[in-house]
PDB file of N, CA and C in Angstrom:
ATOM      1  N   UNK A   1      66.467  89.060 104.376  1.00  0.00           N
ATOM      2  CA  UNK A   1      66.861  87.851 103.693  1.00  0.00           C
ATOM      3  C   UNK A   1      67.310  86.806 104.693  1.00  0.00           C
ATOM      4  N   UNK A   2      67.560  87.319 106.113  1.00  0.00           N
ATOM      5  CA  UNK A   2      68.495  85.944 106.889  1.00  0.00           C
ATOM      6  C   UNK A   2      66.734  85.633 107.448  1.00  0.00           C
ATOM      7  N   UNK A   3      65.910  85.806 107.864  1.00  0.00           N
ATOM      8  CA  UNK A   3      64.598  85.372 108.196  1.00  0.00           C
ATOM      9  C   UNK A   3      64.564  84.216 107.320  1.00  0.00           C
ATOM     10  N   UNK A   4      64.713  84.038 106.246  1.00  0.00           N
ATOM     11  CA  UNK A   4      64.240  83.294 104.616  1.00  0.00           C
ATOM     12  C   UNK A   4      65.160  82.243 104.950  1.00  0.00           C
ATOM     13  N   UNK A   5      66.417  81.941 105.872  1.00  0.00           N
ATOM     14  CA  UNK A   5      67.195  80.647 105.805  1.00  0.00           C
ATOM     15  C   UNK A   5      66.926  80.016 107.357  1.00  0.00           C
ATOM     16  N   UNK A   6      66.709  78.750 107.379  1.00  0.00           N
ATOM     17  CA  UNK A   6      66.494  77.943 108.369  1.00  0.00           C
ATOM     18  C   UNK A   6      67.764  78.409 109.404  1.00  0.00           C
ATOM     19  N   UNK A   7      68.153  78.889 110.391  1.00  0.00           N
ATOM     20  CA  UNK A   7      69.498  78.908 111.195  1.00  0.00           C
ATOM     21  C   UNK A   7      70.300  77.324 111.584  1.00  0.00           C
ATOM     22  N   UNK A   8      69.469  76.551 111.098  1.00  0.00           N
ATOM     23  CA  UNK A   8      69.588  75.132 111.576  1.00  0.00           C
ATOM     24  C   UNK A   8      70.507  74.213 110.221  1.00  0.00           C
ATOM     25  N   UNK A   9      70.657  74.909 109.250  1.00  0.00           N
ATOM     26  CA  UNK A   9      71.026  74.475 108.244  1.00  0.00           C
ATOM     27  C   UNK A   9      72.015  75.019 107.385  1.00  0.00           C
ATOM     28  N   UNK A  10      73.300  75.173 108.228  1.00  0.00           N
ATOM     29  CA  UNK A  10      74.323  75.560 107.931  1.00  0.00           C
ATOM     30  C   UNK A  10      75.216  75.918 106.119  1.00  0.00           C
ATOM     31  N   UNK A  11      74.867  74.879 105.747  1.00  0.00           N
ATOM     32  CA  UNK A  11      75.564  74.743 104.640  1.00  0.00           C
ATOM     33  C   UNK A  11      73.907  75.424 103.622  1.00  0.00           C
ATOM     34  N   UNK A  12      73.175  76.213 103.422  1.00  0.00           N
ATOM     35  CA  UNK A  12      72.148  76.864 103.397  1.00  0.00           C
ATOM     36  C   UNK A  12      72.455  78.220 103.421  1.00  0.00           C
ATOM     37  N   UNK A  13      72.829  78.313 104.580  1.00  0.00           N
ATOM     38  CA  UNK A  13      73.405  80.026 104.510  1.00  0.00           C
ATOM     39  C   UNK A  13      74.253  80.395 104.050  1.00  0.00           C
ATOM     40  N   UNK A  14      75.654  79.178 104.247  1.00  0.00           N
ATOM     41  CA  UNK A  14      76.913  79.486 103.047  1.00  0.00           C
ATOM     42  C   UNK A  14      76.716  79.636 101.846  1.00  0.00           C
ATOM     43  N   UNK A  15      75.782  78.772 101.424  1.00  0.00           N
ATOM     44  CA  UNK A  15      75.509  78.690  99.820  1.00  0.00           C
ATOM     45  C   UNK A  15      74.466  79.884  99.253  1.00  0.00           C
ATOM     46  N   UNK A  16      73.596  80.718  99.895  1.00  0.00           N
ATOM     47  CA  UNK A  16      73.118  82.064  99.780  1.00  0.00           C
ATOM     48  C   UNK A  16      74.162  82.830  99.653  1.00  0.00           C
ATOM     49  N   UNK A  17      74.934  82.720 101.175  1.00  0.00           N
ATOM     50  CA  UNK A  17      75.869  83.780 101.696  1.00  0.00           C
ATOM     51  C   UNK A  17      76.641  84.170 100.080  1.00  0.00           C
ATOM     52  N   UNK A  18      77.135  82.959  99.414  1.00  0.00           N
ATOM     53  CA  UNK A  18      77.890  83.153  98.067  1.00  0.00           C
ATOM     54  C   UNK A  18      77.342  83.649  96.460  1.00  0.00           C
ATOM     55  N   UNK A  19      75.672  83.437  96.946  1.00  0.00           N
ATOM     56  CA  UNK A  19      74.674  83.811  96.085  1.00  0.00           C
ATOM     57  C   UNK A  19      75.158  85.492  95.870  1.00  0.00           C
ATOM     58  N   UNK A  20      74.964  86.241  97.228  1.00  0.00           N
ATOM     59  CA  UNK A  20      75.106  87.577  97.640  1.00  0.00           C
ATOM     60  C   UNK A  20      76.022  88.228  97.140  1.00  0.00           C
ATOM     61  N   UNK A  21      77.375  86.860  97.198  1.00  0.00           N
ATOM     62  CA  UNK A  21      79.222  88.094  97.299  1.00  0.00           C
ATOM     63  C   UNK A  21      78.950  88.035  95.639  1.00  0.00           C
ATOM     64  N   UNK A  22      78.342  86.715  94.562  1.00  0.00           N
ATOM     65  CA  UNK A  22      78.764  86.971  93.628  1.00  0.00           C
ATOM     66  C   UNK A  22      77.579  87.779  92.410  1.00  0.00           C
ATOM     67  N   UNK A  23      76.220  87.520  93.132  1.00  0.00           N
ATOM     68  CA  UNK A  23      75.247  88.263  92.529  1.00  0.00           C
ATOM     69  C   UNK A  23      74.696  87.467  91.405  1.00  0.00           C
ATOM     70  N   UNK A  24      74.320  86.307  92.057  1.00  0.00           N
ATOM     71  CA  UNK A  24      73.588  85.161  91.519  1.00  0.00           C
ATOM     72  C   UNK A  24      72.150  84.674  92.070  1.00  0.00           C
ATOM     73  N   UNK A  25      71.228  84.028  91.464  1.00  0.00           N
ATOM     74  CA  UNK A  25      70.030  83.711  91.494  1.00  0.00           C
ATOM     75  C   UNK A  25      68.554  84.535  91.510  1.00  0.00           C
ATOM     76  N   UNK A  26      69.244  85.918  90.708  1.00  0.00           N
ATOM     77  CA  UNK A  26      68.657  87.024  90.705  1.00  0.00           C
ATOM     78  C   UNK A  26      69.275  88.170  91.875  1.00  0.00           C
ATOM     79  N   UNK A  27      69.759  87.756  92.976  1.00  0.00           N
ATOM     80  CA  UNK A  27      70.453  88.901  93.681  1.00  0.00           C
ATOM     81  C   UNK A  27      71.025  89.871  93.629  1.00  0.00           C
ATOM     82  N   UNK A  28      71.281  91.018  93.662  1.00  0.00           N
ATOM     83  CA  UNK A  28      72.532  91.847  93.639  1.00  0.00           C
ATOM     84  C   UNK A  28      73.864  91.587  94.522  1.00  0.00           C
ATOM     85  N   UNK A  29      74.650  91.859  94.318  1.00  0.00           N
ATOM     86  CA  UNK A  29      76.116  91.758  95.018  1.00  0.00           C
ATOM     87  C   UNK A  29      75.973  92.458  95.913  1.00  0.00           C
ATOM     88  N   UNK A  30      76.345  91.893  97.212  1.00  0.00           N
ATOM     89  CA  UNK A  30      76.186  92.756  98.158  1.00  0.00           C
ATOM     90  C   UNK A  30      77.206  91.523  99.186  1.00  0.00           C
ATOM     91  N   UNK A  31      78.212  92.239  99.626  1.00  0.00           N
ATOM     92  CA  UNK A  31      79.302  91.467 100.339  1.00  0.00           C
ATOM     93  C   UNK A  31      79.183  91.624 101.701  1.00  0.00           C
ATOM     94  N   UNK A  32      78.134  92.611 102.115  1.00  0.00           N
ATOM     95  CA  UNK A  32      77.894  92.730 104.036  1.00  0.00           C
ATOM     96  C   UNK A  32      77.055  91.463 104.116  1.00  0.00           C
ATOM     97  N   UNK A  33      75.970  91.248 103.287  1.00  0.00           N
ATOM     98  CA  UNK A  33      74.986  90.418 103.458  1.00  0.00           C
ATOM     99  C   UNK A  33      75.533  88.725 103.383  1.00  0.00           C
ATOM    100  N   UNK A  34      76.378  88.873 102.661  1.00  0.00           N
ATOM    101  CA  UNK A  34      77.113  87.483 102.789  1.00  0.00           C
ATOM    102  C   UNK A  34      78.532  87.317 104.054  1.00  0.00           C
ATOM    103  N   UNK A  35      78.572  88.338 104.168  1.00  0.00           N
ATOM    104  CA  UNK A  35      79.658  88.104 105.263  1.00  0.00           C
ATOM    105  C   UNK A  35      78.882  87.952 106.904  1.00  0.00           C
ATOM    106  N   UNK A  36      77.376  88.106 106.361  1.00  0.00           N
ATOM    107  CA  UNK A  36      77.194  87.871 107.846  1.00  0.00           C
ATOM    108  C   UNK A  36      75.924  86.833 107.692  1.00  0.00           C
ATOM    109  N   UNK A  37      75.885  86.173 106.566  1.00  0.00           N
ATOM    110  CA  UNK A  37      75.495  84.918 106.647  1.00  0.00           C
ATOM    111  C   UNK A  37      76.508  83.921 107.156  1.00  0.00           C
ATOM    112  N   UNK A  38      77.872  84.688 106.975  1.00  0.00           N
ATOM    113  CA  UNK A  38      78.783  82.803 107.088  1.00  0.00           C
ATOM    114  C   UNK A  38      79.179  83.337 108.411  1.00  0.00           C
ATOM    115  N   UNK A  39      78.942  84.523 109.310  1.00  0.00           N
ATOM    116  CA  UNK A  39      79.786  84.818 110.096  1.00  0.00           C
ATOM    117  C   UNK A  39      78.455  83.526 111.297  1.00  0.00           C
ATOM    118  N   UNK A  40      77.193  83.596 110.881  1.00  0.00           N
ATOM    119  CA  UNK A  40      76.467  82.563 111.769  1.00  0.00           C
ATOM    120  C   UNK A  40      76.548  81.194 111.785  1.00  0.00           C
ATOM    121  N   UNK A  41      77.124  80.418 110.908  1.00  0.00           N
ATOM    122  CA  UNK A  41      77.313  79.100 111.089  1.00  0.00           C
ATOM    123  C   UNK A  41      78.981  79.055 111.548  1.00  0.00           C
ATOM    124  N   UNK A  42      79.818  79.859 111.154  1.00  0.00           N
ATOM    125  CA  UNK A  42      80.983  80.148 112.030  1.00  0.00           C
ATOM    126  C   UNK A  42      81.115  79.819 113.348  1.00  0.00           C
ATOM    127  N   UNK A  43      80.036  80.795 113.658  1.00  0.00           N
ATOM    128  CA  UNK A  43      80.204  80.862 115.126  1.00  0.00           C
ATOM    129  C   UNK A  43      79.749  79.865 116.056  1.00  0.00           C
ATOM    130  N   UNK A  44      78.945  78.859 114.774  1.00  0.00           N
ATOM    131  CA  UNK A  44      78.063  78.003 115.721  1.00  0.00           C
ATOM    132  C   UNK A  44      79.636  76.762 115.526  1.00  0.00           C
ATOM    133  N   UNK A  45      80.212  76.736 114.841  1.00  0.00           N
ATOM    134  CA  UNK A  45      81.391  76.241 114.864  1.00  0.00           C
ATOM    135  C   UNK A  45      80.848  74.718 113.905  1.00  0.00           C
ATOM    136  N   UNK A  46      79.864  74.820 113.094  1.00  0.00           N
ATOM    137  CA  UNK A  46      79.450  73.665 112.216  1.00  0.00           C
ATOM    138  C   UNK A  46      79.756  73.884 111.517  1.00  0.00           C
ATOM    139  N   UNK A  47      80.066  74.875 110.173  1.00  0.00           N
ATOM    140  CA  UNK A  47      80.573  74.667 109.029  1.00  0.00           C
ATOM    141  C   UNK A  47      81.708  74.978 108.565  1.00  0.00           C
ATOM    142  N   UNK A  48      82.360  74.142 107.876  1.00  0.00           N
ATOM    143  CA  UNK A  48      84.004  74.703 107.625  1.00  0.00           C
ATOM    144  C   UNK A  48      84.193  75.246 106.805  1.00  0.00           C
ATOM    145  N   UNK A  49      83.467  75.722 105.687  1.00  0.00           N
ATOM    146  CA  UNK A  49      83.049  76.281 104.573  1.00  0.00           C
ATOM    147  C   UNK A  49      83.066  77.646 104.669  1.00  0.00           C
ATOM    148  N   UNK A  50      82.084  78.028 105.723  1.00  0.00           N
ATOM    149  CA  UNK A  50      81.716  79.504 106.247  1.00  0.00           C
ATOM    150  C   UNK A  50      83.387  79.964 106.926  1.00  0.00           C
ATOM    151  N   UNK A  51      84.313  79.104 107.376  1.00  0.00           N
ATOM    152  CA  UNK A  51      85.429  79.869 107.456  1.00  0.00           C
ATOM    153  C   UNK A  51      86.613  80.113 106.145  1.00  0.00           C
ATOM    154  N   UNK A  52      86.331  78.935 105.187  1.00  0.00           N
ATOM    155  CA  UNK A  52      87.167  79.252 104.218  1.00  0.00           C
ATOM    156  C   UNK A  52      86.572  80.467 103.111  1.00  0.00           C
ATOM    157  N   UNK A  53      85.576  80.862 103.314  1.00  0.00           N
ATOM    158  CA  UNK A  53      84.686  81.734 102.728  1.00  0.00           C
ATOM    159  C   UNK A  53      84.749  83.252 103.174  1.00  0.00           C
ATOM    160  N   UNK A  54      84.737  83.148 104.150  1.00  0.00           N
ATOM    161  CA  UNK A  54      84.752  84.654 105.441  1.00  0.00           C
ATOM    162  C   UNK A  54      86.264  85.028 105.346  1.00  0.00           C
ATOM    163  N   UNK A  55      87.317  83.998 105.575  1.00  0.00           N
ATOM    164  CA  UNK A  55      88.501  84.422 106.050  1.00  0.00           C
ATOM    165  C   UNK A  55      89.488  85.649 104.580  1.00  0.00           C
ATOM    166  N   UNK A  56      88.874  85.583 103.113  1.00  0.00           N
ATOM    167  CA  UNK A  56      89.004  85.855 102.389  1.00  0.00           C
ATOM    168  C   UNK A  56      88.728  87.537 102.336  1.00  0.00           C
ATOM    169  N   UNK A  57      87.412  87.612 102.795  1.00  0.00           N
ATOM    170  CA  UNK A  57      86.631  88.699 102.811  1.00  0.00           C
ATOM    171  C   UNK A  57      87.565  89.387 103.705  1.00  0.00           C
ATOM    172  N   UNK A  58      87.409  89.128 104.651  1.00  0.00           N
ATOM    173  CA  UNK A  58      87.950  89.493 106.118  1.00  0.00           C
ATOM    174  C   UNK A  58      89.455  90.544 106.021  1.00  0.00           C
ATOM    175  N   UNK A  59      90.304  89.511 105.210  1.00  0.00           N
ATOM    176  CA  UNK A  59      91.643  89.833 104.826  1.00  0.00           C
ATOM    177  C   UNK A  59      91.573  91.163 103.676  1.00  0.00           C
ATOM    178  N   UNK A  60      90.154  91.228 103.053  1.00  0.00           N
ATOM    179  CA  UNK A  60      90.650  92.176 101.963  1.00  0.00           C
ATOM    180  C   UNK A  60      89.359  93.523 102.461  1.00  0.00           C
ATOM    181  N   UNK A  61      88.588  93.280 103.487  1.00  0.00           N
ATOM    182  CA  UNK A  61      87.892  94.114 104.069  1.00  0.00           C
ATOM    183  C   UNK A  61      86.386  94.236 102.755  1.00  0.00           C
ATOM    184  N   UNK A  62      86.099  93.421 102.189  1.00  0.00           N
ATOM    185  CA  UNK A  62      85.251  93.299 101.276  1.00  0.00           C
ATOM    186  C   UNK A  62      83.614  92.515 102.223  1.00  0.00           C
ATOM    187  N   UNK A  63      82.836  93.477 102.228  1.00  0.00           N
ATOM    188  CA  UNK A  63      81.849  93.616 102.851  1.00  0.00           C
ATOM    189  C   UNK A  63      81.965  93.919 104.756  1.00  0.00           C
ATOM    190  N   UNK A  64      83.115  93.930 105.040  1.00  0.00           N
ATOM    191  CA  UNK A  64      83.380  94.227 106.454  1.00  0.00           C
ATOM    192  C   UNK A  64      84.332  95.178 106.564  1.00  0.00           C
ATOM    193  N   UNK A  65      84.985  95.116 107.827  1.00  0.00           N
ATOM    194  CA  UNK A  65      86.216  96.013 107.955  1.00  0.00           C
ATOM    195  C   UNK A  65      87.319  95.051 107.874  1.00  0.00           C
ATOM    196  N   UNK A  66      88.282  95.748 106.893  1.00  0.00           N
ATOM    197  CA  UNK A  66      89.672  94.714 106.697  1.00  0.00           C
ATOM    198  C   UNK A  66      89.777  94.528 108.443  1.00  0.00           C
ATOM    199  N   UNK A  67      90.183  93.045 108.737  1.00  0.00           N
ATOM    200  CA  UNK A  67      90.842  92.421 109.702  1.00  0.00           C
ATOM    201  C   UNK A  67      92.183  91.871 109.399  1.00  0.00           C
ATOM    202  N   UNK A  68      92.914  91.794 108.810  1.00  0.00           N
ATOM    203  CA  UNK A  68      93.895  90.490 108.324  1.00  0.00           C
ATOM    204  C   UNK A  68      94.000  89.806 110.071  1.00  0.00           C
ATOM    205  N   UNK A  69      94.333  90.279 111.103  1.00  0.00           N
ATOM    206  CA  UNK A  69      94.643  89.491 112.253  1.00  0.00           C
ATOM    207  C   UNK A  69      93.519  88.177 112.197  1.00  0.00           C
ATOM    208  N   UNK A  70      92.420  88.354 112.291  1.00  0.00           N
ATOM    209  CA  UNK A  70      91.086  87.753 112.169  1.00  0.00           C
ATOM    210  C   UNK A  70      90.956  86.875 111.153  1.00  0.00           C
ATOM    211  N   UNK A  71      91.209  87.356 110.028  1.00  0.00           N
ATOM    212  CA  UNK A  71      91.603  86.543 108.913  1.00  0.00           C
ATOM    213  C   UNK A  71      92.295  85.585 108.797  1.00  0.00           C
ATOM    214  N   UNK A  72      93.532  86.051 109.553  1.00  0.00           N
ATOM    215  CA  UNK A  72      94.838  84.397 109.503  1.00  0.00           C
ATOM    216  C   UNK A  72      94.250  83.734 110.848  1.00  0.00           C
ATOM    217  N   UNK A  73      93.690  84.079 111.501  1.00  0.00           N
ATOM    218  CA  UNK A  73      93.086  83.207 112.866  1.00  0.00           C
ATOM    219  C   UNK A  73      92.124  82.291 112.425  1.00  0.00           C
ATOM    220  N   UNK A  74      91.645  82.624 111.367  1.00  0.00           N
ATOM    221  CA  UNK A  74      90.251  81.695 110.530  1.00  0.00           C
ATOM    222  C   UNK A  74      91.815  80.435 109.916  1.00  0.00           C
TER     223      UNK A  74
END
């Protein structure tokens, strides 16, 4: 599924990424797959979205491994 989003178009992958956590547009729920859509525009440091989105997950270990340190750093 990350092949299928432009990497160039940040606010694209957030808005899948949320497709994923909530199991919309035909998707199943699946919270790894969205946590590592937003973890790529994160890192590219363009979208602010992908951190108010991730830092949630992060804190409650929902599709990743609980971080809270990582979490309040977002």
């Amino acid at each position: 599924m990350l092949a299928a989003v432009d990497p160039l178009r940040t606010y694209g992958m957030v808005k899948l990424g949320r497709f994923h956590k909530e199991g919309q547009g035909g998707l199943p729920r699946n919270s790894a797959a969205a946590v590592a859509l937003w973890r790529a525009p994160m890192l590219k440091g363009e979208n602010p979205w992908a951190l108010v989105l991730l830092a949630p997950t992060l804190e409650t270990g929902e599709g990743s491994t609980a971080d809270p340190i990582e979490a309040l750093a977002l």
